[in-house]
PDB file of N, CA and C in Angstrom:
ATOM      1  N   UNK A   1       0.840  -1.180   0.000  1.00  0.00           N
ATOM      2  CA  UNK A   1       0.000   0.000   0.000  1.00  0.00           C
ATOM      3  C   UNK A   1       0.888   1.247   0.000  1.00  0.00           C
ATOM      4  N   UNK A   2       0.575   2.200  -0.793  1.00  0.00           N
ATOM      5  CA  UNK A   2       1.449   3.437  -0.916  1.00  0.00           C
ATOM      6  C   UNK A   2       0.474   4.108  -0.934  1.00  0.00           C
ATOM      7  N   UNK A   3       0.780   5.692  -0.868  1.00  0.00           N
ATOM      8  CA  UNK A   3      -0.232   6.656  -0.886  1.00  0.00           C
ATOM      9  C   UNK A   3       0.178   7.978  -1.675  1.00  0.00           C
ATOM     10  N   UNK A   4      -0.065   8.775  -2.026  1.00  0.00           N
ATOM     11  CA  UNK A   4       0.345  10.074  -2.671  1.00  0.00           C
ATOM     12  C   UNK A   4      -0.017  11.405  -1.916  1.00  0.00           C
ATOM     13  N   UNK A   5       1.270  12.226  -2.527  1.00  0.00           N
ATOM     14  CA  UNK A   5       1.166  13.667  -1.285  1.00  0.00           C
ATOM     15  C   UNK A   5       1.458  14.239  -3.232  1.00  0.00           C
ATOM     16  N   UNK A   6       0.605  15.618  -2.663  1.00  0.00           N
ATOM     17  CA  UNK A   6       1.279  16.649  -3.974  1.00  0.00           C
ATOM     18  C   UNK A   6       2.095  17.815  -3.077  1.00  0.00           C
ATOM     19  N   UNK A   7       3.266  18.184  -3.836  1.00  0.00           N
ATOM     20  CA  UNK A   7       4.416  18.882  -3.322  1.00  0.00           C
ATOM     21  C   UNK A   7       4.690  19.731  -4.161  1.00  0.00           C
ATOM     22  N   UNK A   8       4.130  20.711  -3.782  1.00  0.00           N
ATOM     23  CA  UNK A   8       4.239  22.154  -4.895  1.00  0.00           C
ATOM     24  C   UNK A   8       3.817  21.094  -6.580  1.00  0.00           C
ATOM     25  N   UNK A   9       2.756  20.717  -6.494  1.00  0.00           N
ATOM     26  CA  UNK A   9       2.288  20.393  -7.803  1.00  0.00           C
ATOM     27  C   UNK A   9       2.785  18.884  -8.784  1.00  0.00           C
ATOM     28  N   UNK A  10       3.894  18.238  -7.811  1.00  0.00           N
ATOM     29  CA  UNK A  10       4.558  17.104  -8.216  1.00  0.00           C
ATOM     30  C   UNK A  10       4.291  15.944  -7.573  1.00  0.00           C
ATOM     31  N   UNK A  11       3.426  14.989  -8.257  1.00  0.00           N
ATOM     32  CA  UNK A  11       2.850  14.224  -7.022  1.00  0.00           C
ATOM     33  C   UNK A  11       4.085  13.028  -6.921  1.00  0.00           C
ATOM     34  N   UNK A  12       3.921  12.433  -5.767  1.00  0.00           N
ATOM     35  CA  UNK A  12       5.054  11.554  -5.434  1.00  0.00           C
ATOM     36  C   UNK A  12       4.721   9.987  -4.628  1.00  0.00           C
ATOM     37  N   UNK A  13       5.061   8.979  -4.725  1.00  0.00           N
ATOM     38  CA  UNK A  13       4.723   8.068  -3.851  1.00  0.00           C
ATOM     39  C   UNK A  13       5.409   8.022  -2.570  1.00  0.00           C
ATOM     40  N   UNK A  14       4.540   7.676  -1.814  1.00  0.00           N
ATOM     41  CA  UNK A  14       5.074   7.345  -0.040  1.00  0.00           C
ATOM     42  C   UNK A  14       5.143   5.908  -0.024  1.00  0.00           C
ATOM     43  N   UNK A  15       6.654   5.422   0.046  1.00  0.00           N
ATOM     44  CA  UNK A  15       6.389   4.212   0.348  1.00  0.00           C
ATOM     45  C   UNK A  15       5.536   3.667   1.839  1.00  0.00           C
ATOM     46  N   UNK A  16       5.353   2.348   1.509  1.00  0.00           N
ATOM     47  CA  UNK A  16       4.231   1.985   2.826  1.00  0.00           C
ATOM     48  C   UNK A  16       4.789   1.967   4.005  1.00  0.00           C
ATOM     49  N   UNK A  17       6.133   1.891   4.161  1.00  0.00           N
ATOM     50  CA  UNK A  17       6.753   2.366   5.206  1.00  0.00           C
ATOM     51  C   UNK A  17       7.038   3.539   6.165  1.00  0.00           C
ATOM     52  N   UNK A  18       6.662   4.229   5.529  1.00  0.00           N
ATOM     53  CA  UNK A  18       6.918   5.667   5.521  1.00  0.00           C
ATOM     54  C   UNK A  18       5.465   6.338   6.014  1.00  0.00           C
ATOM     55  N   UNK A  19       4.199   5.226   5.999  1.00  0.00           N
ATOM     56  CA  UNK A  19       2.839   6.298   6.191  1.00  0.00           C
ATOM     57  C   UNK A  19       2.742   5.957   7.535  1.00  0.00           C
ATOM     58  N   UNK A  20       1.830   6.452   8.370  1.00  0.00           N
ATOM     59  CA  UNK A  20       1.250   6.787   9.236  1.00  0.00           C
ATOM     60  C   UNK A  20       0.027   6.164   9.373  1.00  0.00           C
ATOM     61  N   UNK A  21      -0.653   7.119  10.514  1.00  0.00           N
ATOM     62  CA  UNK A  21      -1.742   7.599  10.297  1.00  0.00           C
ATOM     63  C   UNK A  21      -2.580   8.638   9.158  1.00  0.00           C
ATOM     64  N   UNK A  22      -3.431   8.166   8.618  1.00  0.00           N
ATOM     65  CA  UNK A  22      -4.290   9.473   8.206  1.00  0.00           C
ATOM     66  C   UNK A  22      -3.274   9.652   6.695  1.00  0.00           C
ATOM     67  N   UNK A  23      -2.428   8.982   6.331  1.00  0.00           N
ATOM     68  CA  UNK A  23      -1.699   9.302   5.463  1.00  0.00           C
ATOM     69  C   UNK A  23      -0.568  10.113   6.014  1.00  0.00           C
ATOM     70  N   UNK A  24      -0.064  11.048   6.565  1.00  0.00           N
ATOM     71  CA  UNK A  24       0.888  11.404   7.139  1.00  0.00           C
ATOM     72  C   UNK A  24       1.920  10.672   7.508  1.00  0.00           C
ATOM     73  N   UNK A  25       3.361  11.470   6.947  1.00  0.00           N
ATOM     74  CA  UNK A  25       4.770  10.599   6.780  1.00  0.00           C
ATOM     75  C   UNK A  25       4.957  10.993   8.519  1.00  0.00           C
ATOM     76  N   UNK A  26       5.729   9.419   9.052  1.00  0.00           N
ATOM     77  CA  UNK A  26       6.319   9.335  10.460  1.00  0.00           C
ATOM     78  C   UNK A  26       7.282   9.285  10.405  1.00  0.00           C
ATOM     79  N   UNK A  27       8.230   9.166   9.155  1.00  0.00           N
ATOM     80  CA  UNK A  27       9.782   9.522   9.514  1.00  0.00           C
ATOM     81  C   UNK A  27      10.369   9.182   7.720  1.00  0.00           C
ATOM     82  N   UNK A  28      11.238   9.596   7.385  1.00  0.00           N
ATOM     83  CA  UNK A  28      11.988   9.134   6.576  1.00  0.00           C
ATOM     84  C   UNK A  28      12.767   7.353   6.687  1.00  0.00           C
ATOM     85  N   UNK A  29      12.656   7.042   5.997  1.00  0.00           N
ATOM     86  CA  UNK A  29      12.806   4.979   6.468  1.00  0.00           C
ATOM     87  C   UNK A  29      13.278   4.682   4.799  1.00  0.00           C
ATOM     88  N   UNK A  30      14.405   3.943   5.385  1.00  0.00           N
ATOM     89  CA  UNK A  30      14.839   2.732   3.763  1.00  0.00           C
ATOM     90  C   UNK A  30      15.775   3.648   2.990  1.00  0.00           C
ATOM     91  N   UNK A  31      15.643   3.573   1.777  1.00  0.00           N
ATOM     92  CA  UNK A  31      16.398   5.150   0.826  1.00  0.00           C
ATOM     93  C   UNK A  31      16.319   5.946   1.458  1.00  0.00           C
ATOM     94  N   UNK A  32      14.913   6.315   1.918  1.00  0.00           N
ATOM     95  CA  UNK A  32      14.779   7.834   2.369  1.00  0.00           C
ATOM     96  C   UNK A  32      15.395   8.337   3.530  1.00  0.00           C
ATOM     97  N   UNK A  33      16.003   7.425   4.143  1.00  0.00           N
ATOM     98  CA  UNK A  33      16.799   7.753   5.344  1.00  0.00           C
ATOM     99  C   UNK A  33      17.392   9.454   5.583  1.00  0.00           C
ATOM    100  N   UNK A  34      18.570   9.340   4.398  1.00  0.00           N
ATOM    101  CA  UNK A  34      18.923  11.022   3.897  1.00  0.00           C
ATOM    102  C   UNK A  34      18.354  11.992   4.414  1.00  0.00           C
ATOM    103  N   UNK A  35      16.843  11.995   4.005  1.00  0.00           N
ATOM    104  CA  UNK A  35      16.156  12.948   4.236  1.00  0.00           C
ATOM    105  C   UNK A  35      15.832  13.299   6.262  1.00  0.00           C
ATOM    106  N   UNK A  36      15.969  12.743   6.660  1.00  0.00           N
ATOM    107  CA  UNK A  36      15.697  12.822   8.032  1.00  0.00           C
ATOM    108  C   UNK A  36      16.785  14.019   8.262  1.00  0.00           C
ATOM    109  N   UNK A  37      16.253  14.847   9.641  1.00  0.00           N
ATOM    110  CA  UNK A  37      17.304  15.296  10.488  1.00  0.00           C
ATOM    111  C   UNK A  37      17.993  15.040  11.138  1.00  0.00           C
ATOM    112  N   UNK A  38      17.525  13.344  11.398  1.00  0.00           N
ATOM    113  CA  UNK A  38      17.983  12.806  12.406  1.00  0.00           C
ATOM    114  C   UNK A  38      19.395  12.029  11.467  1.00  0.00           C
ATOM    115  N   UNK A  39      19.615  12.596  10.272  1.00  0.00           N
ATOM    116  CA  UNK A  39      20.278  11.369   9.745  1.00  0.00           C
ATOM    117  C   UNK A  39      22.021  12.150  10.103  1.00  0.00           C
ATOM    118  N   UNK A  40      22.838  11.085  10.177  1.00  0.00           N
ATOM    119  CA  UNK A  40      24.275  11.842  10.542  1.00  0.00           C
ATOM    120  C   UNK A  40      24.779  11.895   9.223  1.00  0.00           C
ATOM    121  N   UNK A  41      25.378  12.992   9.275  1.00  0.00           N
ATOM    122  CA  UNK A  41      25.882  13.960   7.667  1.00  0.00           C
ATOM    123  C   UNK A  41      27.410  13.643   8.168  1.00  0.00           C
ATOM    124  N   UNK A  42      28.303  13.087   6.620  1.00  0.00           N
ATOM    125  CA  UNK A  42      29.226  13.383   6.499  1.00  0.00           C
ATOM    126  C   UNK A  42      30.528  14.555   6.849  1.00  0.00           C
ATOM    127  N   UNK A  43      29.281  15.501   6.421  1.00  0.00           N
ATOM    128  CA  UNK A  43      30.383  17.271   6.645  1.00  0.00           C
ATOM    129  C   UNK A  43      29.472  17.630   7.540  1.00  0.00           C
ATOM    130  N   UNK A  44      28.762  17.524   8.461  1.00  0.00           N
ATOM    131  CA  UNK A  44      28.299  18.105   9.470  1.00  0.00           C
ATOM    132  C   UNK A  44      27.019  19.449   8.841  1.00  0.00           C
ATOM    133  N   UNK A  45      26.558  20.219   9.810  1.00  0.00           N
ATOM    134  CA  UNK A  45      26.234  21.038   9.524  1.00  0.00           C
ATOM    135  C   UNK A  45      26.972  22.382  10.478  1.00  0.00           C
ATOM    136  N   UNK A  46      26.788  23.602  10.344  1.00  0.00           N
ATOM    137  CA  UNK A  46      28.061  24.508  11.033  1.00  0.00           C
ATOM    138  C   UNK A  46      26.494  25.429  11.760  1.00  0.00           C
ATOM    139  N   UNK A  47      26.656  25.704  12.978  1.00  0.00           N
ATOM    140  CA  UNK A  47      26.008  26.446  13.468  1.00  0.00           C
ATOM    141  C   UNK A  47      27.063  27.147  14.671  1.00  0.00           C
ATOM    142  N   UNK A  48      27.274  28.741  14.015  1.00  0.00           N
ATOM    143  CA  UNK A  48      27.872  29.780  14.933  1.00  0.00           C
ATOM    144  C   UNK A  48      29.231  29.310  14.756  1.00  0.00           C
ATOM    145  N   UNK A  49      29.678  28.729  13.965  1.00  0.00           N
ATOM    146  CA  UNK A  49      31.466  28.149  13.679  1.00  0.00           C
ATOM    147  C   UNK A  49      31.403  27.031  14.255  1.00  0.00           C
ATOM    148  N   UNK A  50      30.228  26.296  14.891  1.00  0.00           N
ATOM    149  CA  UNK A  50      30.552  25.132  14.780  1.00  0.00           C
ATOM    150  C   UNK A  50      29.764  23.751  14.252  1.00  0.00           C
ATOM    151  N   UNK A  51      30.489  22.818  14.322  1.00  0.00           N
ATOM    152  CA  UNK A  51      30.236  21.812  12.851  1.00  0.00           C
ATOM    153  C   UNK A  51      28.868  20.604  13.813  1.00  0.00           C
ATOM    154  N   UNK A  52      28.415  20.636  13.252  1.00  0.00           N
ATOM    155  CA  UNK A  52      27.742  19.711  14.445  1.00  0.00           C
ATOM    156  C   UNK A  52      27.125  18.218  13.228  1.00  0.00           C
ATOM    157  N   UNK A  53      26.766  16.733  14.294  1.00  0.00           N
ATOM    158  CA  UNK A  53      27.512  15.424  12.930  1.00  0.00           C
ATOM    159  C   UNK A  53      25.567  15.596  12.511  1.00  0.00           C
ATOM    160  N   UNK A  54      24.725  16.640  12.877  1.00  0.00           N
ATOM    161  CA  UNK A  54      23.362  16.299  11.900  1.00  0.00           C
ATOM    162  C   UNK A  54      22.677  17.179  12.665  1.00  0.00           C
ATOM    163  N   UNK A  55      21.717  17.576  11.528  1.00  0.00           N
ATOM    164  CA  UNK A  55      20.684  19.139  11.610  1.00  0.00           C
ATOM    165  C   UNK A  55      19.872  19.065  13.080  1.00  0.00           C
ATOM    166  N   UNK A  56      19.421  17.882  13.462  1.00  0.00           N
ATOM    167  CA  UNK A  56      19.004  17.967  15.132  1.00  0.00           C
ATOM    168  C   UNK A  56      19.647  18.534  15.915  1.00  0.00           C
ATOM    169  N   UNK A  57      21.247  17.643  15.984  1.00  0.00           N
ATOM    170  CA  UNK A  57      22.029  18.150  16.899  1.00  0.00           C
ATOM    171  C   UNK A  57      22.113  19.913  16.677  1.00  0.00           C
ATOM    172  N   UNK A  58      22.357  20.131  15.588  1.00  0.00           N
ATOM    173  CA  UNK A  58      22.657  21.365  15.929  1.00  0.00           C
ATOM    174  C   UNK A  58      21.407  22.167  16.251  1.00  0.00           C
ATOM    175  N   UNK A  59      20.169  22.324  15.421  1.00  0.00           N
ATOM    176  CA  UNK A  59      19.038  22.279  15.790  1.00  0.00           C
ATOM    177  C   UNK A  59      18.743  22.980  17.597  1.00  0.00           C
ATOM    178  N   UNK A  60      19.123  21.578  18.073  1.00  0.00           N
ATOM    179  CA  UNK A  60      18.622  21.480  20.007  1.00  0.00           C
ATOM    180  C   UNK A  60      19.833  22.272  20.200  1.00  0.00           C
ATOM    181  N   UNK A  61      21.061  22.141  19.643  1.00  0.00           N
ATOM    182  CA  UNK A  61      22.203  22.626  20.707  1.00  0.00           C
ATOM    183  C   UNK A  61      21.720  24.359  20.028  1.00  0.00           C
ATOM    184  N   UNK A  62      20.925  25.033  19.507  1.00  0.00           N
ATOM    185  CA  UNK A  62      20.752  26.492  19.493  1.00  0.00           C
ATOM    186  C   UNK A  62      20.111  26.636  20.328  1.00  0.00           C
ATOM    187  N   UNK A  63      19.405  26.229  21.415  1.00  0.00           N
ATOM    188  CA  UNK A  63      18.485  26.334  22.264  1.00  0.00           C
ATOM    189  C   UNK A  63      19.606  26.691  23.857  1.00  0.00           C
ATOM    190  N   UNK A  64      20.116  26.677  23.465  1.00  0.00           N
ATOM    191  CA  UNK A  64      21.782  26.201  24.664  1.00  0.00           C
ATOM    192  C   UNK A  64      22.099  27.329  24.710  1.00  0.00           C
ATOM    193  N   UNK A  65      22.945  27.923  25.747  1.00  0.00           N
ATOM    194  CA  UNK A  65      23.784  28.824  25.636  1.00  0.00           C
ATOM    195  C   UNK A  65      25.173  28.831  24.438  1.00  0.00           C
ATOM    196  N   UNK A  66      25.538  29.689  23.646  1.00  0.00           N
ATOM    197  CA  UNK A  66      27.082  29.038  23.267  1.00  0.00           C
ATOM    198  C   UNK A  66      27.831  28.150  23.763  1.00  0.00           C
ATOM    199  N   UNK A  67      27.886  29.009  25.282  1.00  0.00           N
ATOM    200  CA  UNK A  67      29.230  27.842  25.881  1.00  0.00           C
ATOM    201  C   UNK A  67      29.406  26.462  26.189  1.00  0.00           C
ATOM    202  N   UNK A  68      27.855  26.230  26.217  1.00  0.00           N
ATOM    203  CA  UNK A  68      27.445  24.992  26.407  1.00  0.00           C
ATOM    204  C   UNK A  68      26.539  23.906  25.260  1.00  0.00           C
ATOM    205  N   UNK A  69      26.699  24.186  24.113  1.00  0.00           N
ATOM    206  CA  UNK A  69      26.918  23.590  23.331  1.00  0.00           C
ATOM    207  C   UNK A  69      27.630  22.468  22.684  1.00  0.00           C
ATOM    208  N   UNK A  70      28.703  22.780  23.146  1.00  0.00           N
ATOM    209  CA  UNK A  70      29.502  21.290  22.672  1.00  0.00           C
ATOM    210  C   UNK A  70      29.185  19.828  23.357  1.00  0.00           C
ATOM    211  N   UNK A  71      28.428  19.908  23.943  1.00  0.00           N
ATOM    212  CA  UNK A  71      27.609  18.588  24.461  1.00  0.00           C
ATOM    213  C   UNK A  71      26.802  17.781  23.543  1.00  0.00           C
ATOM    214  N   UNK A  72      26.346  18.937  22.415  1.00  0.00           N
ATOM    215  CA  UNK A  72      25.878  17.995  21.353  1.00  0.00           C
ATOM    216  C   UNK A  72      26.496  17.736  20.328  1.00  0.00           C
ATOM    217  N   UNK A  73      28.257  17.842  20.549  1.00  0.00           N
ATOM    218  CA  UNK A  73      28.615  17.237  18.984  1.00  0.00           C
ATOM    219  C   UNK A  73      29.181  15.810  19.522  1.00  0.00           C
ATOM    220  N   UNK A  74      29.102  14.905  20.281  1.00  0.00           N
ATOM    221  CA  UNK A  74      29.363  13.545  20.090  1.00  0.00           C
ATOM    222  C   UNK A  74      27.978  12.748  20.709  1.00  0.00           C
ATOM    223  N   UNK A  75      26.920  13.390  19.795  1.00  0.00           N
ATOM    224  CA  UNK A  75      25.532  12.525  20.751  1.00  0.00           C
ATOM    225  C   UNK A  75      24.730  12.097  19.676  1.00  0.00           C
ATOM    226  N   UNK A  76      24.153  11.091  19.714  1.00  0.00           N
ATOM    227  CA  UNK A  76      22.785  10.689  18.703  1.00  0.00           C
ATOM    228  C   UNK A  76      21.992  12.219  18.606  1.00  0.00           C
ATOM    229  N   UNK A  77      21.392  12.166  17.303  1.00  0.00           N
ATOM    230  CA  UNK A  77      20.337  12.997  17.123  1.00  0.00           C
ATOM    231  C   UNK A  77      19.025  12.553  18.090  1.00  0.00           C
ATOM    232  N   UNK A  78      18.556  11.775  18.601  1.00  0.00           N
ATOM    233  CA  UNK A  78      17.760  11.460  19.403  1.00  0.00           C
ATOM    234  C   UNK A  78      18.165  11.804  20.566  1.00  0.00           C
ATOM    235  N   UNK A  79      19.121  11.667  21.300  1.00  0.00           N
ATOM    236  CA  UNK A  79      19.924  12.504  22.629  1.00  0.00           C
ATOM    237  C   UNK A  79      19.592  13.361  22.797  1.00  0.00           C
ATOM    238  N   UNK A  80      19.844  14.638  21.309  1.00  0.00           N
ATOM    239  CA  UNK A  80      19.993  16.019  21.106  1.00  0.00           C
ATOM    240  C   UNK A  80      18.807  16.104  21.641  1.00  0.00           C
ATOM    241  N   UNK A  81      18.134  15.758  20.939  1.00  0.00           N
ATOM    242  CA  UNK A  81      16.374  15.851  21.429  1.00  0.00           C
ATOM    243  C   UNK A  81      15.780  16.131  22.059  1.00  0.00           C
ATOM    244  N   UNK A  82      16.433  15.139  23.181  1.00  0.00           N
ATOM    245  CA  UNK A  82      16.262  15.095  24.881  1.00  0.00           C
ATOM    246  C   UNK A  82      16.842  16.235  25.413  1.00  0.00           C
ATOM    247  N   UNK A  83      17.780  16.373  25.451  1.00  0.00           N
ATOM    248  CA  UNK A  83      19.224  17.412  26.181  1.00  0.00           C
ATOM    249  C   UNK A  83      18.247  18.820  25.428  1.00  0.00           C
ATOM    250  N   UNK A  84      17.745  19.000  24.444  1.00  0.00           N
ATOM    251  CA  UNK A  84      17.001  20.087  23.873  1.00  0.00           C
ATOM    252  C   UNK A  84      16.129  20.313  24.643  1.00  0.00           C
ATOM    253  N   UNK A  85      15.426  19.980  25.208  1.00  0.00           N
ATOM    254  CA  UNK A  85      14.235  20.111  26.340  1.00  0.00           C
ATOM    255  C   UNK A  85      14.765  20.532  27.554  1.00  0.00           C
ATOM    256  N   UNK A  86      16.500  20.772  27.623  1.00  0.00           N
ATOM    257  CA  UNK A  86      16.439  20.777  29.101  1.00  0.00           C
ATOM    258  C   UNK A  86      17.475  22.006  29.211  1.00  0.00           C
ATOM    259  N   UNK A  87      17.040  22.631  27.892  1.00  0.00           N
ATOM    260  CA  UNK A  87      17.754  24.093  28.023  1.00  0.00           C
ATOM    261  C   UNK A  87      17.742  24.469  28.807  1.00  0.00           C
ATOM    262  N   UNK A  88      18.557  25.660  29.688  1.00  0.00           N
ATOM    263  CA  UNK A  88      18.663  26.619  30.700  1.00  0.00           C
ATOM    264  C   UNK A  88      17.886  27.929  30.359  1.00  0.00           C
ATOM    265  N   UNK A  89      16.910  28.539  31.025  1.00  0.00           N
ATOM    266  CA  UNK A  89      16.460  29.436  30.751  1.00  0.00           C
ATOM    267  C   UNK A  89      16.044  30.049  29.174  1.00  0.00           C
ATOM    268  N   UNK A  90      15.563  28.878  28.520  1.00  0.00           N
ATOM    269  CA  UNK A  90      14.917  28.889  27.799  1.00  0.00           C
ATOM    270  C   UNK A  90      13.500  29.794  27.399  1.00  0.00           C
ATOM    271  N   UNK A  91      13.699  30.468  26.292  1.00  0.00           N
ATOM    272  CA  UNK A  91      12.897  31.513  25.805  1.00  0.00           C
ATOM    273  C   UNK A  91      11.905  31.004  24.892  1.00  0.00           C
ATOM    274  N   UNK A  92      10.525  30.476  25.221  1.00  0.00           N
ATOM    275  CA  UNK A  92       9.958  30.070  23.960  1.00  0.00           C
ATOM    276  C   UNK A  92       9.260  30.641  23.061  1.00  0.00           C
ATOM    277  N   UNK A  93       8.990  32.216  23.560  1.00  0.00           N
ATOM    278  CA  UNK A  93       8.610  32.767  23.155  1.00  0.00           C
ATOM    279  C   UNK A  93       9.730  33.364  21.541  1.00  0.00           C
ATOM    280  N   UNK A  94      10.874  33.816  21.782  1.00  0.00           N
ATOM    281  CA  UNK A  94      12.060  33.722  21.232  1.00  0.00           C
ATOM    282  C   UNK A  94      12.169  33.303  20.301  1.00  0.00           C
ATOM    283  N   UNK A  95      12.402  31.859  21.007  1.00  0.00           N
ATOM    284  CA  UNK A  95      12.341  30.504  19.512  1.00  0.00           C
ATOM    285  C   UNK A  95      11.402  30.454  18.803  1.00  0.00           C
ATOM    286  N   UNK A  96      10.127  30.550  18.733  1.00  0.00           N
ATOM    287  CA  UNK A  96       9.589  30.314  18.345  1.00  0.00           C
ATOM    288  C   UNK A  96       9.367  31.127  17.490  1.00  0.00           C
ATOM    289  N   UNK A  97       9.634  31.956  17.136  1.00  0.00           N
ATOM    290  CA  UNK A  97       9.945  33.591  16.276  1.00  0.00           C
ATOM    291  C   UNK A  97      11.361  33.003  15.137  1.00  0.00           C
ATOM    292  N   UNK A  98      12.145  32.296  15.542  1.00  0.00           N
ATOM    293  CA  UNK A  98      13.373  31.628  15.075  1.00  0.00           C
ATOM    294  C   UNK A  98      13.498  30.473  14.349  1.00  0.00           C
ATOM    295  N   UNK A  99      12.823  29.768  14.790  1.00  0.00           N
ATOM    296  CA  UNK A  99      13.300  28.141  14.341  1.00  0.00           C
ATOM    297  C   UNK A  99      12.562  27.669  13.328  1.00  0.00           C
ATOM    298  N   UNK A 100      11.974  28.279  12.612  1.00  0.00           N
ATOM    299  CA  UNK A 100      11.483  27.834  11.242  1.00  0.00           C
ATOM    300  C   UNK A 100      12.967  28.772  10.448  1.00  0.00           C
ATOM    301  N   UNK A 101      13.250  29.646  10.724  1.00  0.00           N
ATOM    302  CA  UNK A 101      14.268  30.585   9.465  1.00  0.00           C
ATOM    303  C   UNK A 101      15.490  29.402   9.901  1.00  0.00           C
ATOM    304  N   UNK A 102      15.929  28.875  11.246  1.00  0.00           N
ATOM    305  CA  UNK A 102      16.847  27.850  11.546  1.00  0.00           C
ATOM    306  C   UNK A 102      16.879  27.018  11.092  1.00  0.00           C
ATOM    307  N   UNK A 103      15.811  26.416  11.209  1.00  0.00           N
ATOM    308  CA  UNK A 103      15.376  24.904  10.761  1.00  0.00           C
ATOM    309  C   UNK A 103      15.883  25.239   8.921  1.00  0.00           C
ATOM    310  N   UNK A 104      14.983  26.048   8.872  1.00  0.00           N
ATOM    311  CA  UNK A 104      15.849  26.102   6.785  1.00  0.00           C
ATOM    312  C   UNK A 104      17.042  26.683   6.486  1.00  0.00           C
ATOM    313  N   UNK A 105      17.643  27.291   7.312  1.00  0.00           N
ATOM    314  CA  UNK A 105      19.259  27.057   7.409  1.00  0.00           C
ATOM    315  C   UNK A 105      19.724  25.979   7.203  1.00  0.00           C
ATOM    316  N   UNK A 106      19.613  25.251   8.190  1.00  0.00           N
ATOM    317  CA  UNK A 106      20.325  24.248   8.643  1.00  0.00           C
ATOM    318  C   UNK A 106      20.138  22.858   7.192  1.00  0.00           C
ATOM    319  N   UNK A 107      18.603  23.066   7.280  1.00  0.00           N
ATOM    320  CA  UNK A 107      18.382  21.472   6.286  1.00  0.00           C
ATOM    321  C   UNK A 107      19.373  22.058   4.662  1.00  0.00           C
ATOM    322  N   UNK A 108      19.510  23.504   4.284  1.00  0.00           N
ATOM    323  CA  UNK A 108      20.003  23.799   2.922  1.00  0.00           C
ATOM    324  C   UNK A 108      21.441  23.908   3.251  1.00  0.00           C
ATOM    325  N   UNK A 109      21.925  23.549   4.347  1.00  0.00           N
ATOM    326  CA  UNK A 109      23.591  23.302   4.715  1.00  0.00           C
ATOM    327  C   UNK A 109      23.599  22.121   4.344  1.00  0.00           C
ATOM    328  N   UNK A 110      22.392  21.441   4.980  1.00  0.00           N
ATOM    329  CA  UNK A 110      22.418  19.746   5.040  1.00  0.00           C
ATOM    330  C   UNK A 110      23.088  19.471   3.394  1.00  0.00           C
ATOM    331  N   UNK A 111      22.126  19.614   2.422  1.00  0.00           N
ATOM    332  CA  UNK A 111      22.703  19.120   1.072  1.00  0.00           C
ATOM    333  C   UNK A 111      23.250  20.559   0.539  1.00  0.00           C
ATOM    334  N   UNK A 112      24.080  21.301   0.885  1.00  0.00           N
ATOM    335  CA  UNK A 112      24.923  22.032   0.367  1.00  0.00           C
ATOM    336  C   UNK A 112      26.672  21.550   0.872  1.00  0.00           C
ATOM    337  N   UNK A 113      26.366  20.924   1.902  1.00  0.00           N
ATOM    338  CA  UNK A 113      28.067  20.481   2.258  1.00  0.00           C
ATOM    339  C   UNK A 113      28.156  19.207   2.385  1.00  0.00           C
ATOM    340  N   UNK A 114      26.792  18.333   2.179  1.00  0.00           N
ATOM    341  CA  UNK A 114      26.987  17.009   2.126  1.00  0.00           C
ATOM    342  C   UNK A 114      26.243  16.266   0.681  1.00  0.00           C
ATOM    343  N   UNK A 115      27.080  16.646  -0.447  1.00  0.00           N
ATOM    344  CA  UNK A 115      26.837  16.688  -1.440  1.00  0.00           C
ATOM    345  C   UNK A 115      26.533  15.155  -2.430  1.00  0.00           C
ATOM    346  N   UNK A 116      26.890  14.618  -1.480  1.00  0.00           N
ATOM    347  CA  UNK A 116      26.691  12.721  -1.851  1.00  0.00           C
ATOM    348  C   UNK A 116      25.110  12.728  -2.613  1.00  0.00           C
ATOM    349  N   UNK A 117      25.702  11.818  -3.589  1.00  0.00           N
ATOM    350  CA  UNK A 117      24.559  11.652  -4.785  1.00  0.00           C
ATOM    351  C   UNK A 117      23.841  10.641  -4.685  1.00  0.00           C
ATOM    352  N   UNK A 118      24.698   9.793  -4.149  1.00  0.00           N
ATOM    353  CA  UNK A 118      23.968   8.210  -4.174  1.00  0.00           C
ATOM    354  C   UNK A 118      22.936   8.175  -3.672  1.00  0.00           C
ATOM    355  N   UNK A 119      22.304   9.215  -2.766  1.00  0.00           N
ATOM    356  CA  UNK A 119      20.526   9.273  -2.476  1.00  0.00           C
ATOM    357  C   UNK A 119      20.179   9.808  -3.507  1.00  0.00           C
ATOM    358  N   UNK A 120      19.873   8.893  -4.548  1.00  0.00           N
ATOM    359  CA  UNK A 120      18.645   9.462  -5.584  1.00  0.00           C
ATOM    360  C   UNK A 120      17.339   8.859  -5.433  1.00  0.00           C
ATOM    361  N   UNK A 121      16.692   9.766  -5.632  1.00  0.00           N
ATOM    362  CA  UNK A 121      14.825   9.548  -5.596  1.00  0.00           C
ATOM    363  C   UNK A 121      14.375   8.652  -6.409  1.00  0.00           C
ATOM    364  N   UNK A 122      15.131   8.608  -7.754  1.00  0.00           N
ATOM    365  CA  UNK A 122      14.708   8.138  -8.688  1.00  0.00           C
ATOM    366  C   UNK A 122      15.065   6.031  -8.612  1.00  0.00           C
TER     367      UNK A 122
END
């Protein structure tokens, strides 16, 4: 069973792995791995000069003070996750003003410095 999403006008299959509920994708799975945030990148992604090993990590570690950041460059993206929730004086009001312009930072670093081809769609 597969299902179809249209994406700016290009319709696409979801493999059956990949659906949910309701039709809604629960994670990137199989090929599509790549696509996750959670996936660890070759060249990292760079947030504030530093390189962090995938878009989560760096992601949660903006929620951090600077100085305390480097806690998320030797951790699972699922870690980050966690340790993201347990910011110090955390502003959500802030972030939340932020982390969509972040979040698309970060994912157009993702395939701008980790340029590997062998994930093709096709």
């Amino acid at each position: 069973m597969s299902s179809h999403i249209n994406i700016e006008n290009d319709i696409m299959s979801i493999p059956h792995y990949a659906i949910h509920k309701h039709g809604v994708i629960a994670g990137f799975f199989g090929p599509f791995r790549f696509l996750s945030n959670f996936y660890a990148l070759e060249n990292g992604v760079c947030l504030d000069e530093i390189y962090y090993p995938s878009v989560e990590c760096a992601y949660q570690a903006a929620k951090w003070p600077y100085n305390q950041r480097e806690q998320f460059l030797n951790i699972t993206a699922s870690d980050a996750k966690k340790l993201g929730k347990m910011a110090p004086n955390f502003n959500s009001k802030k972030w939340n003003k932020e982390k969509v312009t972040l979040m698309a930072a970060l994912c157009r670093q993702k395939f701008v410095n980790n340029p590997k081809r062998e994930h093709s769609l096709a």
